[in-house]
C-alpha atoms as a PDB file:
ATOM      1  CA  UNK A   1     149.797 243.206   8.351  1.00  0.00           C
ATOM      2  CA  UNK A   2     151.390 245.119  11.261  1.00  0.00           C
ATOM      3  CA  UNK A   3     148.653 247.055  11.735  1.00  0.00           C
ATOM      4  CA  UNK A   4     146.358 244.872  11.713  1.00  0.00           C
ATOM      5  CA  UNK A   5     148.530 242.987  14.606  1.00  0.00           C
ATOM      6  CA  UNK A   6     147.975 246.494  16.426  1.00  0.00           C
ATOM      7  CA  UNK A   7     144.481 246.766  16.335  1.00  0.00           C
ATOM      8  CA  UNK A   8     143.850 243.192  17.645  1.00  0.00           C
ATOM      9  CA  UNK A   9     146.335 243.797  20.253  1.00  0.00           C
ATOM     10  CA  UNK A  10     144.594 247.220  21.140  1.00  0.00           C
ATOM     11  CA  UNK A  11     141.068 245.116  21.108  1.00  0.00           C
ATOM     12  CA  UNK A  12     142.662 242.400  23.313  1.00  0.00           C
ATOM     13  CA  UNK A  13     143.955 245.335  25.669  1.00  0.00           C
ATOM     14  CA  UNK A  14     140.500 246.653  25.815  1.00  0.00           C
ATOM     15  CA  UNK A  15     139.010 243.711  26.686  1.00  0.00           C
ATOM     16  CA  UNK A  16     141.669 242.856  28.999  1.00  0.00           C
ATOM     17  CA  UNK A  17     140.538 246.177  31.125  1.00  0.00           C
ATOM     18  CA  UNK A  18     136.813 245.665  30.840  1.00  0.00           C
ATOM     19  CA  UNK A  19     137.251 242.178  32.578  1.00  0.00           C
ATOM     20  CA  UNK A  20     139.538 244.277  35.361  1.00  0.00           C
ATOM     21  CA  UNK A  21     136.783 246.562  36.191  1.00  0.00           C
ATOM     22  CA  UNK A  22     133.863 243.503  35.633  1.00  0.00           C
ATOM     23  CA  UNK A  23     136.318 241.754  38.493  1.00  0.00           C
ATOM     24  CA  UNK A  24     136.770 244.690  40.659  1.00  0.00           C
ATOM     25  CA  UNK A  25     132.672 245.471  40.761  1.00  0.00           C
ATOM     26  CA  UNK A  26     131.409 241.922  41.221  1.00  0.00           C
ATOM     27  CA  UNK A  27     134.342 241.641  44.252  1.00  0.00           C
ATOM     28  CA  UNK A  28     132.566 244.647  45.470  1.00  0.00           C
ATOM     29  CA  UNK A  29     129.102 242.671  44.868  1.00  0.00           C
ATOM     30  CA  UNK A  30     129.670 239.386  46.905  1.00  0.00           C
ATOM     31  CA  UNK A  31     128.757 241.131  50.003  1.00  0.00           C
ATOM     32  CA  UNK A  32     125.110 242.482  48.889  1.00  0.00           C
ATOM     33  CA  UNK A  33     124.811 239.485  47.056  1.00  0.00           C
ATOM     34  CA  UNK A  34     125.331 237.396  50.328  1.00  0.00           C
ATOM     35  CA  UNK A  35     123.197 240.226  52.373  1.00  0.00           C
ATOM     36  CA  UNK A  36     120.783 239.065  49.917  1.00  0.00           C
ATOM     37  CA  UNK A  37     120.711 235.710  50.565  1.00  0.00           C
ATOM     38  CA  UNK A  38     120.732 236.055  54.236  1.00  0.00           C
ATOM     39  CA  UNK A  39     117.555 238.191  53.738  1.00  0.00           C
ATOM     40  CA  UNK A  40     116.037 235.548  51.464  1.00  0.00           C
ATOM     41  CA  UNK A  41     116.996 232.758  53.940  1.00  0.00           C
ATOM     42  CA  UNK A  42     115.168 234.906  56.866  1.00  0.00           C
ATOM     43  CA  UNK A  43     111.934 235.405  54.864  1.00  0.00           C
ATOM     44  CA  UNK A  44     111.760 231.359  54.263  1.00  0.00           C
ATOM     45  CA  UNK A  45     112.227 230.721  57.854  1.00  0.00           C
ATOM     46  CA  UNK A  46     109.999 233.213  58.750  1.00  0.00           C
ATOM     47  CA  UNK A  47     106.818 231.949  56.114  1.00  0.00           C
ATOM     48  CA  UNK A  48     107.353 227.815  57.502  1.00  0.00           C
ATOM     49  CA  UNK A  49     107.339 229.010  60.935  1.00  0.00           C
ATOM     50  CA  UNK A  50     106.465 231.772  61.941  1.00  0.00           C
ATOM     51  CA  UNK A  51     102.900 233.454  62.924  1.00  0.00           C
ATOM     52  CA  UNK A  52     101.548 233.483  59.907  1.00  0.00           C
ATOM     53  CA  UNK A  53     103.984 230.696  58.467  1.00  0.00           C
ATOM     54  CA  UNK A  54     103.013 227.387  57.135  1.00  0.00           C
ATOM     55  CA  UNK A  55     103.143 225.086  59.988  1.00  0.00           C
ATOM     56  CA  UNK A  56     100.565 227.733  61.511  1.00  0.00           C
ATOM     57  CA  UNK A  57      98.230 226.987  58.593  1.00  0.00           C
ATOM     58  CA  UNK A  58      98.111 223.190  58.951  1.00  0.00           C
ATOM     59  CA  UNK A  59      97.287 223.827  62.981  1.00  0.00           C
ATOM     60  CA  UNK A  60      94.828 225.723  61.978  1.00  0.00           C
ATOM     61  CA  UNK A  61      93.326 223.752  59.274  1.00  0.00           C
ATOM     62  CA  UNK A  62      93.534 220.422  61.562  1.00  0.00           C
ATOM     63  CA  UNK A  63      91.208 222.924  64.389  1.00  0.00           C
ATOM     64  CA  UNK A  64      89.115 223.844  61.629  1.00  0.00           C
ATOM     65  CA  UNK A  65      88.493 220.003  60.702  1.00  0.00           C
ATOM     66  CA  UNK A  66      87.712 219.390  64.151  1.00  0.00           C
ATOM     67  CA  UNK A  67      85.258 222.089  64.456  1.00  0.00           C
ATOM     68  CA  UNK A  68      83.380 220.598  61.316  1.00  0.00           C
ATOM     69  CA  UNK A  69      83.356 217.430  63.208  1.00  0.00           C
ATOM     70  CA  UNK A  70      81.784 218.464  66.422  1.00  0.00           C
ATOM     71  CA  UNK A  71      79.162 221.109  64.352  1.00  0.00           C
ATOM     72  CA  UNK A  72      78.114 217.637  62.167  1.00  0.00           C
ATOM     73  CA  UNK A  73      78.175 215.800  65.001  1.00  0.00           C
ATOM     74  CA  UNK A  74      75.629 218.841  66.553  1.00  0.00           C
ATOM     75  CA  UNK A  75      73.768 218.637  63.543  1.00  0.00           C
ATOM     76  CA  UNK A  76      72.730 215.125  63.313  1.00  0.00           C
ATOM     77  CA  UNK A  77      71.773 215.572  66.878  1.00  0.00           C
ATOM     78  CA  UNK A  78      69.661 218.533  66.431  1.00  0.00           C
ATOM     79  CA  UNK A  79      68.262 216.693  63.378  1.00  0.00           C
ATOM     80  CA  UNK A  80      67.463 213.485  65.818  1.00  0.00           C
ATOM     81  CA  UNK A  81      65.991 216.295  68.262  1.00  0.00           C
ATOM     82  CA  UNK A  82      63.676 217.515  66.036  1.00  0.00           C
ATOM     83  CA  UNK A  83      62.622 214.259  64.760  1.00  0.00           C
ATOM     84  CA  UNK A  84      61.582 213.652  68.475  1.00  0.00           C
ATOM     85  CA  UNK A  85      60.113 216.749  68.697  1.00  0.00           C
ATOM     86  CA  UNK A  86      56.708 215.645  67.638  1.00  0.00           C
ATOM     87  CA  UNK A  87      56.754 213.650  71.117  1.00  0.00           C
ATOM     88  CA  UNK A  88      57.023 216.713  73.001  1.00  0.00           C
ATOM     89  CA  UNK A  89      53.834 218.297  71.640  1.00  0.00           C
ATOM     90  CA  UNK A  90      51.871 215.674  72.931  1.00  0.00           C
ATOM     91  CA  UNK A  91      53.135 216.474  76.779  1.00  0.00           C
ATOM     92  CA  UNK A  92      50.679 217.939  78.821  1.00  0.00           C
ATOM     93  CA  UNK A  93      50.544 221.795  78.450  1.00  0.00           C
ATOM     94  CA  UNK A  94      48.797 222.583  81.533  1.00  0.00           C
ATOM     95  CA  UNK A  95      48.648 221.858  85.358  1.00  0.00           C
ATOM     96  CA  UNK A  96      45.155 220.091  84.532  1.00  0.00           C
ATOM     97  CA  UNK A  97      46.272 217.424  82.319  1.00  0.00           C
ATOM     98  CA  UNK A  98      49.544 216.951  84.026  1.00  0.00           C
ATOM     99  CA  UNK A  99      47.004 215.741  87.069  1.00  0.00           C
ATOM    100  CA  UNK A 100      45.233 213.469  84.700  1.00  0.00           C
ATOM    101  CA  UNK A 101      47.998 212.273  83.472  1.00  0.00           C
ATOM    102  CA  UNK A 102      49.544 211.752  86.991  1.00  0.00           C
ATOM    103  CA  UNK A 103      45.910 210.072  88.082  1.00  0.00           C
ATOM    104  CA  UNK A 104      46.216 207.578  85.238  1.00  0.00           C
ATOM    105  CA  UNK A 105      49.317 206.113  86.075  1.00  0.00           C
ATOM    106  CA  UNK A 106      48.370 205.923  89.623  1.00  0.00           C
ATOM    107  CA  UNK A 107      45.000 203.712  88.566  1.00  0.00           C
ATOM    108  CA  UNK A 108      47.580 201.948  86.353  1.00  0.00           C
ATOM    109  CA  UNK A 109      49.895 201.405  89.244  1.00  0.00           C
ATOM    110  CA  UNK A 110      47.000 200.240  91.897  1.00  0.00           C
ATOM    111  CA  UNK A 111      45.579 197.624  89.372  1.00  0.00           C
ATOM    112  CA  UNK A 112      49.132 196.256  89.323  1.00  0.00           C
ATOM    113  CA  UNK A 113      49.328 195.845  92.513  1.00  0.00           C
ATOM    114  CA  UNK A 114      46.274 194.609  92.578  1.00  0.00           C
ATOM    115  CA  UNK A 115      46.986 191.782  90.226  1.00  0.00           C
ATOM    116  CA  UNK A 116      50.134 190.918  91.742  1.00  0.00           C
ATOM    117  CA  UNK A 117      48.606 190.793  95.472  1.00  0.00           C
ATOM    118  CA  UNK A 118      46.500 188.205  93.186  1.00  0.00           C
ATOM    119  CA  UNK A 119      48.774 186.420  92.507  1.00  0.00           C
ATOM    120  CA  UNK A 120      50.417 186.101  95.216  1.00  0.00           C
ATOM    121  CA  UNK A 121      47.329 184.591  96.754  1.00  0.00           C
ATOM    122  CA  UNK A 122      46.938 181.993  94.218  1.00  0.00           C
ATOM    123  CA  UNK A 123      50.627 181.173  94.342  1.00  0.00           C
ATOM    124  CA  UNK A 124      49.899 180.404  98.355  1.00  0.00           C
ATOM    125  CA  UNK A 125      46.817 178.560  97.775  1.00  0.00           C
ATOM    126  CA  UNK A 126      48.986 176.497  94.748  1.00  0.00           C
ATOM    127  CA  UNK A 127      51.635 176.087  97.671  1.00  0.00           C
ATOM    128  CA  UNK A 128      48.577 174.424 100.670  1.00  0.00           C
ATOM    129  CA  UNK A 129      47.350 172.280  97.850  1.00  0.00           C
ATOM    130  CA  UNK A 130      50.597 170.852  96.960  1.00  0.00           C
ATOM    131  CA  UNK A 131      51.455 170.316 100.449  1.00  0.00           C
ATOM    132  CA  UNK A 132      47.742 168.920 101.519  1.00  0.00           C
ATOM    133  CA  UNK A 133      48.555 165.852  98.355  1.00  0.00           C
ATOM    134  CA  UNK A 134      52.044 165.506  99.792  1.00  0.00           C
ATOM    135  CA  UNK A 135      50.614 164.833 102.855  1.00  0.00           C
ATOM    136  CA  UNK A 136      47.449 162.463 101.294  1.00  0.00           C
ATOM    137  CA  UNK A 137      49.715 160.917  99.125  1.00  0.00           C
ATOM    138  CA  UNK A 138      51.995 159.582 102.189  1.00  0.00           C
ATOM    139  CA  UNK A 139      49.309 159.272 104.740  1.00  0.00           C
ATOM    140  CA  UNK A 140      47.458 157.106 102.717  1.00  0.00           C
ATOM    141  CA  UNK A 141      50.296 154.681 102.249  1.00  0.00           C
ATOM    142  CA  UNK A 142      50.988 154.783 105.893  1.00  0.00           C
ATOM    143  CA  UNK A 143      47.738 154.021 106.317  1.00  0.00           C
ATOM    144  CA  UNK A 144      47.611 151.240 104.037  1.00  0.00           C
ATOM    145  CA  UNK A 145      50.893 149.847 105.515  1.00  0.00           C
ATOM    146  CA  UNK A 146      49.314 150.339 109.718  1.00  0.00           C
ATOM    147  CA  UNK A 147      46.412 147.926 108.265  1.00  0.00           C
ATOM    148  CA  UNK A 148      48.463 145.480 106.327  1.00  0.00           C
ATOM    149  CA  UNK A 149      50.886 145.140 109.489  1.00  0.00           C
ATOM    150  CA  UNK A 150      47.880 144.914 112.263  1.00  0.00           C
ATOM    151  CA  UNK A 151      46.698 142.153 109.411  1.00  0.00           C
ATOM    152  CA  UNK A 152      49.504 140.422 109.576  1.00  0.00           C
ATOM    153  CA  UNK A 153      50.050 140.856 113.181  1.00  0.00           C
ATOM    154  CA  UNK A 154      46.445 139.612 113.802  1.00  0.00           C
ATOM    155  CA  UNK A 155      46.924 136.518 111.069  1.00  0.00           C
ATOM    156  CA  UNK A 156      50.497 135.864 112.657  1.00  0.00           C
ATOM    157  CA  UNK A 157      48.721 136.003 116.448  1.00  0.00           C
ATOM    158  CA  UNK A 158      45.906 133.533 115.318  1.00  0.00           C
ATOM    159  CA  UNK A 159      47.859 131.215 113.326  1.00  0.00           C
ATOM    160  CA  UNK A 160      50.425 130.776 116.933  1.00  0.00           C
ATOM    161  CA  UNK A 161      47.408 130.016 118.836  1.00  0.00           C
ATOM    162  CA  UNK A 162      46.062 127.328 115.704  1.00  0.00           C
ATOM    163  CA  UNK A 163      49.464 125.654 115.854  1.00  0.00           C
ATOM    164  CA  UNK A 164      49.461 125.592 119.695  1.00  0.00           C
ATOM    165  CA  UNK A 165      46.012 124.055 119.815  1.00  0.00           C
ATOM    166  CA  UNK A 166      46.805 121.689 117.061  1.00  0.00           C
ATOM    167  CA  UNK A 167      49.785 121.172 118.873  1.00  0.00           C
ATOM    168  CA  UNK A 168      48.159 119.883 122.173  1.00  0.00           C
ATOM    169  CA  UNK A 169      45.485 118.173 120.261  1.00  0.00           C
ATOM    170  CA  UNK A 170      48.510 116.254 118.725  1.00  0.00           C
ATOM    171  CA  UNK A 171      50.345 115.416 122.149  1.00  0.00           C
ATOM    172  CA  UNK A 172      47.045 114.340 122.953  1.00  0.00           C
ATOM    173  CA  UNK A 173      46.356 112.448 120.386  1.00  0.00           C
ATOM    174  CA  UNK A 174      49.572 110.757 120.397  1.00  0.00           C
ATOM    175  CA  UNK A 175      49.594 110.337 124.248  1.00  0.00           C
ATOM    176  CA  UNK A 176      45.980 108.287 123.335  1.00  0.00           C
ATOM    177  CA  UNK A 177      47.416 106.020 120.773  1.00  0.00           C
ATOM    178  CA  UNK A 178      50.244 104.880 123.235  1.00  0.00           C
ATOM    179  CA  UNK A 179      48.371 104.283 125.593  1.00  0.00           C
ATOM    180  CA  UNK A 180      45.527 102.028 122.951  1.00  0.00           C
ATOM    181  CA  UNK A 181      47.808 100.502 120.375  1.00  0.00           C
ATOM    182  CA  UNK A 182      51.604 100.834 121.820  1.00  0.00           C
ATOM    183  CA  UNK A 183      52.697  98.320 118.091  1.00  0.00           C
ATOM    184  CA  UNK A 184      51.332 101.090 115.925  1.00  0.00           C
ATOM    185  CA  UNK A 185      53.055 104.195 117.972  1.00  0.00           C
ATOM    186  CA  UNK A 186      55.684 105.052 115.785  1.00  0.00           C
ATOM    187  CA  UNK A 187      54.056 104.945 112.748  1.00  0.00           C
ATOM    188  CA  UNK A 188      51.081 107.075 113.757  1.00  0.00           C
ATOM    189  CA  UNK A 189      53.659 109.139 115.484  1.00  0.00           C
ATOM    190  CA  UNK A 190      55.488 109.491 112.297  1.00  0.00           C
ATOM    191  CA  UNK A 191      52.301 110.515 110.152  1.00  0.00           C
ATOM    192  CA  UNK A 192      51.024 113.355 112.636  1.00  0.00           C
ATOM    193  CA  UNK A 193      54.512 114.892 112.732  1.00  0.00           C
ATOM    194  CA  UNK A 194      54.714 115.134 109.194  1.00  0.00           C
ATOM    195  CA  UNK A 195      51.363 116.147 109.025  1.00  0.00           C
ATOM    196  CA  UNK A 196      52.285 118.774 111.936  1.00  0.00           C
ATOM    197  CA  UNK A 197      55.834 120.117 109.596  1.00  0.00           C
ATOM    198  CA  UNK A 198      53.159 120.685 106.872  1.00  0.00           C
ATOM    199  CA  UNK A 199      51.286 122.718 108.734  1.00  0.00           C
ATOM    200  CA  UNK A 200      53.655 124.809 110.019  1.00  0.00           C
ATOM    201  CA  UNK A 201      55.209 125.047 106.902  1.00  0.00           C
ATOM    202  CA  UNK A 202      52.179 126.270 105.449  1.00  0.00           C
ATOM    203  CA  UNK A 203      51.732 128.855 107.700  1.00  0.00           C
ATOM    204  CA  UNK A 204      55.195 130.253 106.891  1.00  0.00           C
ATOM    205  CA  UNK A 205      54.771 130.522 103.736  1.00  0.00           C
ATOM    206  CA  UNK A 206      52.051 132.467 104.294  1.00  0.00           C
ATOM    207  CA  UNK A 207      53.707 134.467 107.059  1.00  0.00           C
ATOM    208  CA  UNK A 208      56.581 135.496 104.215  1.00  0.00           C
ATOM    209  CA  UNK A 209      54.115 136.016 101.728  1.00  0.00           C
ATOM    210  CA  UNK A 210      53.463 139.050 103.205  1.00  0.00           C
ATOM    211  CA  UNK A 211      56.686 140.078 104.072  1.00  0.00           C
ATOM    212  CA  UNK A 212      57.416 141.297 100.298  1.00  0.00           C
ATOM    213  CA  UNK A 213      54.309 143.593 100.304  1.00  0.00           C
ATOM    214  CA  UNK A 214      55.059 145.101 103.325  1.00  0.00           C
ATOM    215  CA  UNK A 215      58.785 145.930 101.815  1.00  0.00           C
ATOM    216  CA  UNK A 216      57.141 147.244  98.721  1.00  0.00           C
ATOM    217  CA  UNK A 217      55.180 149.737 100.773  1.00  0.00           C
ATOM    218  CA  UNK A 218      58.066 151.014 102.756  1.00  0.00           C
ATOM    219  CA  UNK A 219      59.874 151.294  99.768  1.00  0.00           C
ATOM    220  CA  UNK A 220      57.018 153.019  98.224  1.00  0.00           C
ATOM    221  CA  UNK A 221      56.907 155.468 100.849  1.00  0.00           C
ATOM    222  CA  UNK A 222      60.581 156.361 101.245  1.00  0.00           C
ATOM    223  CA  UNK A 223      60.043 157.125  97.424  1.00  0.00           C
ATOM    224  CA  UNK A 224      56.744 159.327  98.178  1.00  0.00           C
ATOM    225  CA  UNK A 225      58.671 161.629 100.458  1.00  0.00           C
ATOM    226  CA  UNK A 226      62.298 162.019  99.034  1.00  0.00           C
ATOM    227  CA  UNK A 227      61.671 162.212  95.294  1.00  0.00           C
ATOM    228  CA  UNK A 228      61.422 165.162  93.946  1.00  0.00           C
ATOM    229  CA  UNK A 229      57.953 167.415  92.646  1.00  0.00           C
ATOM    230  CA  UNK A 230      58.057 166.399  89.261  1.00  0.00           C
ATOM    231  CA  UNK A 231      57.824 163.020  90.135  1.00  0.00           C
ATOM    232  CA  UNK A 232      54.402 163.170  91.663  1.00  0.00           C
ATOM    233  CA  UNK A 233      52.116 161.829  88.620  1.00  0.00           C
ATOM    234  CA  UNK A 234      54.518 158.538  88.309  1.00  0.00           C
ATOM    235  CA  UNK A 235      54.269 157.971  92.196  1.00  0.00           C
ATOM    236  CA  UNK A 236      50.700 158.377  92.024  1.00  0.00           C
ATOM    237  CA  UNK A 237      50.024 155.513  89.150  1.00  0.00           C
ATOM    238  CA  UNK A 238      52.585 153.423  91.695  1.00  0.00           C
ATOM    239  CA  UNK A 239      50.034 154.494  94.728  1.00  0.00           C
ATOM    240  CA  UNK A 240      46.945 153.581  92.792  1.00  0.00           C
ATOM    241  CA  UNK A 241      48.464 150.518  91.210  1.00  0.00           C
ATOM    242  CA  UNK A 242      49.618 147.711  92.819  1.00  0.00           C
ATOM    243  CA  UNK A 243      52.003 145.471  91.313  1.00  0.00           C
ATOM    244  CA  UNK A 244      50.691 142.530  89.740  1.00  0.00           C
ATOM    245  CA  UNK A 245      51.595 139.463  91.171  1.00  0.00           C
ATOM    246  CA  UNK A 246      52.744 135.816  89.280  1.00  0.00           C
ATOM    247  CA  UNK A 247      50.578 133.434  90.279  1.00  0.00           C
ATOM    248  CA  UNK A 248      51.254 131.052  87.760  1.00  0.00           C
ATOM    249  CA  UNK A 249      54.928 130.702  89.306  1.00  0.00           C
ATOM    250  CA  UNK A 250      55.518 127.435  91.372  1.00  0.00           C
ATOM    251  CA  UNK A 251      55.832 128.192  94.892  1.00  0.00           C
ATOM    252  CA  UNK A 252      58.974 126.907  95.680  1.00  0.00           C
ATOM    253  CA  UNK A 253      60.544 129.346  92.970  1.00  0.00           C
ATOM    254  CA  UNK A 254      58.462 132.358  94.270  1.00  0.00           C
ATOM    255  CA  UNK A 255      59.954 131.422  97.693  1.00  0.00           C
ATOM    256  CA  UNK A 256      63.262 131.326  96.731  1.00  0.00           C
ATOM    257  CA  UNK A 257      63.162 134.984  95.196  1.00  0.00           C
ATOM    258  CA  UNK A 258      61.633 136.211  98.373  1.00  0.00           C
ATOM    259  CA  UNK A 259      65.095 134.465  99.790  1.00  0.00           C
ATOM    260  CA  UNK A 260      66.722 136.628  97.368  1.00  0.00           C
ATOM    261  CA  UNK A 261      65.827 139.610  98.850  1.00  0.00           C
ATOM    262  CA  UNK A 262      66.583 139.066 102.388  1.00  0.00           C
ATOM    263  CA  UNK A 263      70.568 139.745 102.358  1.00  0.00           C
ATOM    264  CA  UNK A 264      71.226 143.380 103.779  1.00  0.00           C
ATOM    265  CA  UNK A 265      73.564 144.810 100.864  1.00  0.00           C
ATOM    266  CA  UNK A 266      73.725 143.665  96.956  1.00  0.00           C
ATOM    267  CA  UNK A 267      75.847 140.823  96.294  1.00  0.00           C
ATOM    268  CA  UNK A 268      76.104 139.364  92.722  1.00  0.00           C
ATOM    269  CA  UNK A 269      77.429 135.975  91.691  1.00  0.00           C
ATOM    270  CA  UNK A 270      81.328 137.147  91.228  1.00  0.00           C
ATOM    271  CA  UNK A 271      81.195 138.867  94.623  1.00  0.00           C
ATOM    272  CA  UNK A 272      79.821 135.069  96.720  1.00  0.00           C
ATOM    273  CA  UNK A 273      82.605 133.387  94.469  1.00  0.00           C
ATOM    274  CA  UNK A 274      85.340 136.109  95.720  1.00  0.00           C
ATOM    275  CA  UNK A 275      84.031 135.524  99.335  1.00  0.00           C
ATOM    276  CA  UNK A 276      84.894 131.377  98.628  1.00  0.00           C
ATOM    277  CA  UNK A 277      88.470 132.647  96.847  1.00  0.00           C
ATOM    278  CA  UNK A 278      89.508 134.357  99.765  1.00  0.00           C
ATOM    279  CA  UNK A 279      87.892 132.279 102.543  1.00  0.00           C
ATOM    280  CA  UNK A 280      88.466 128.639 101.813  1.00  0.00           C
ATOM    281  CA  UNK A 281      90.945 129.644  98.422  1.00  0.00           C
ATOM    282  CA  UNK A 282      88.519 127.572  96.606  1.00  0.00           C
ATOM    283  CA  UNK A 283      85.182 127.421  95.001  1.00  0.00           C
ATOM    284  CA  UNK A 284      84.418 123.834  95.646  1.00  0.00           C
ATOM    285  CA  UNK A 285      84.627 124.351  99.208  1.00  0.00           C
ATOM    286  CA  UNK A 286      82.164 125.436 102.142  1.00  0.00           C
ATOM    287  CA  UNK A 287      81.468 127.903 104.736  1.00  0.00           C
ATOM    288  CA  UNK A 288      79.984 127.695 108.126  1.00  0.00           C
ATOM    289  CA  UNK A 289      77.451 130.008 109.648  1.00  0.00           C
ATOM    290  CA  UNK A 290      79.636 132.696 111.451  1.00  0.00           C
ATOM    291  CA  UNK A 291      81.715 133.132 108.340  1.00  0.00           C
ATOM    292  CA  UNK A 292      78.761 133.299 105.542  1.00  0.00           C
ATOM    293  CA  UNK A 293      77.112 136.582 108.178  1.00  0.00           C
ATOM    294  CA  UNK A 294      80.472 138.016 108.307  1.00  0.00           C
ATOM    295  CA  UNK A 295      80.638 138.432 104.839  1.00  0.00           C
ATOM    296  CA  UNK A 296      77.397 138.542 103.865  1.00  0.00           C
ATOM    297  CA  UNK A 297      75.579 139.537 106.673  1.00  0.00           C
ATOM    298  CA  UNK A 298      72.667 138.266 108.915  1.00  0.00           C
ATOM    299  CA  UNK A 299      70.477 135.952 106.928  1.00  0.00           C
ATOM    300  CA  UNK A 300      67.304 135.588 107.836  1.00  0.00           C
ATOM    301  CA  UNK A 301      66.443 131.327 107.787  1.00  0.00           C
ATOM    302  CA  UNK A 302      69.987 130.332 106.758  1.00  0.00           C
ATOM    303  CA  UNK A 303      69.221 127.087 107.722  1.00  0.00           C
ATOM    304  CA  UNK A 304      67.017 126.719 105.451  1.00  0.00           C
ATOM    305  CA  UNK A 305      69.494 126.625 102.576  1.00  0.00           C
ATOM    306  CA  UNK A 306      71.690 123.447 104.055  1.00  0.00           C
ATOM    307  CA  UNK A 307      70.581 120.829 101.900  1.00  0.00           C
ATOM    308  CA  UNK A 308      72.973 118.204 103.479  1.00  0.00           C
ATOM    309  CA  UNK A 309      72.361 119.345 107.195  1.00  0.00           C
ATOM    310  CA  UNK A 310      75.871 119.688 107.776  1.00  0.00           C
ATOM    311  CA  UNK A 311      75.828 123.450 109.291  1.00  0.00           C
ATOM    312  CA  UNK A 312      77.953 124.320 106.375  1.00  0.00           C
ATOM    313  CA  UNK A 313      77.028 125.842 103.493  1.00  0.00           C
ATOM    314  CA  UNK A 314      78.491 125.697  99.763  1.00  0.00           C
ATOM    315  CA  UNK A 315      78.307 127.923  96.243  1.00  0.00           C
ATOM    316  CA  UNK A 316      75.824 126.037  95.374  1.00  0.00           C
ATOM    317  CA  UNK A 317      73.385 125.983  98.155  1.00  0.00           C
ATOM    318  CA  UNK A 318      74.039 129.983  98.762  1.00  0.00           C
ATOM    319  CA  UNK A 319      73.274 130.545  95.433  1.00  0.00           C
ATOM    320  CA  UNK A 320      69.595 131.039  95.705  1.00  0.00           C
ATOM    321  CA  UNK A 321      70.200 134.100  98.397  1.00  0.00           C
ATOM    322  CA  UNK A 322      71.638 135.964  95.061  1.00  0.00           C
ATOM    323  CA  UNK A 323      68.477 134.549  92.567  1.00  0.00           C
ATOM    324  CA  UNK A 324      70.360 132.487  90.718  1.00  0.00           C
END
């Protein structure tokens, strides 16, 4: 039993000094071991960054992508080059069909011109005809309008010197029946006065019955020369055509829309009733002469719209200036 105490006590002992001198040579190790480590450590660095490291690779693999790029980006346009190519074999080769070639586009380039300098011409003679039927087209209104006016002039000039004869035929007359039949004087009187007011109203009626036409031609020409070019068909149907006229109207209602037309601005119904508001402050009320031109202007025969011959004029009499 003892000895066998002793011979796992000499094992132990054994073992004891093996581990000593395992101690003593991996103290002596740790330095190498760390030398070796170091040396590791520097190799690393050195293959992620140095020359021939990895982070030199990727630079150079990103410059090698690049140059793929550009030499497919060269390629396609070679390949578009030589696509095009077949254009540039049909160039002239020589010095003689260069000057053929330059003599064809000079023909080319004279006929051009020439067609252009022909056009130009036609655009000018397009320009003198448009301007000659401007001109026609307001010269023969004008002309129209000079005859109508010496008309009138004339018919205005001969019916004066028919009223002054009938006139002096009537003092005359009525000088001759005084002095034969002095009982029947007034009445005879009477009768060739009111024969005499309906011949002179006659003859102004006729007188204004030309007054309208000779506004429509004015009118017509002021629209001849300021409308514009693509009005021209429209104002020649208004030259050619005159308007057509109402005959079947009485007379005194064609007289009172001449009337209508003689104020100098547009006035409507509510405007002549806003003139009575603020005049007189009421409707029923009347105006005198100066105070109807103030507001609505010179009217030509005013006086021919006081029904009651009192030199003042109400709504209702001023009415028919408006049309109403």
């Amino acid at each position: 039993m003892q000895v066998a105490l002793k011979e796992n006590i000499d094992a132990l002992k054994e073992q004891f000094k093996t581990m000593e001198s395992i101690q003593r040579n991996s103290v002596q190790d740790i330095p190498k071991i760390n030398e070796d480590l170091l040396g590791k450590e520097r190799r690393l660095e050195e293959i992620m960054s140095g020359d021939h490291g990895l982070n030199r690779l990727w630079a150079n693999i990103t410059e090698v992508n690049r140059q793929i790029a550009l030499l497919t980006s060269a390629v396609t346009q070679l390949r578009t080059n030589l696509k095009s190519a077949s254009d540039l074999i049909n160039l002239p080769k020589t010095m003689e069909e260069l000057q053929k070639s330059v003599a064809t586009l000079g023909s080319t380039v004279t006929s051009v011109h020439h067609d252009v300098e022909t056009l130009q011409t036609a655009a000018e003679e397009q320009r003198k005809r448009v301007e000659d039927l401007q001109k026609d087209l307001v010269q023969s209104p004008l002309e129209d309008l000079n005859s109508t006016v010496m008309l009138y002039v004339r018919q205005s000039d001969q019916r004066l010197h028919n009223m002054e004869a009938t006139a002096f035929n009537l003092s005359q007359r009525v000088a001759a029946l005084e002095s034969a039949h002095p009982t029947s004087t007034k009445e005879d009187a009477a009768g060739l006065v009111n024969a005499t007011h309906w011949s002179n109203e006659s003859h102004t009626e006729a007188a204004e019955s030309l007054k309208p036409e000779i506004r429509e031609q004015l009118q017509l020409i002021h629209m001849l020369t300021n409308a514009p070019d693509s009005d021209k068909e429209e104002r020649d149907d208004a030259v050619t055509s005159p308007p057509p006229l109402d005959k079947k109207k009485p007379r005194s209602l064609r007289r009172r829309q001449r009337r209508g037309l003689l104020l100098p601005r547009t006035f409507t119904l509510q405007d002549l009733e806003e003139v009575f508001r603020q005049t007189v402050q009421d409707l029923d009320g009347t105006l005198s002469r100066q105070q109807v031109e103030r507001h609505l202007g010179r009217v030509q025969s005013l006086q021919d719209y006081d029904t009651d011959g009192d030199d003042r004029y109400s709504l209702a009499e001023l009415k028919p200036l408006l049309g109403v």
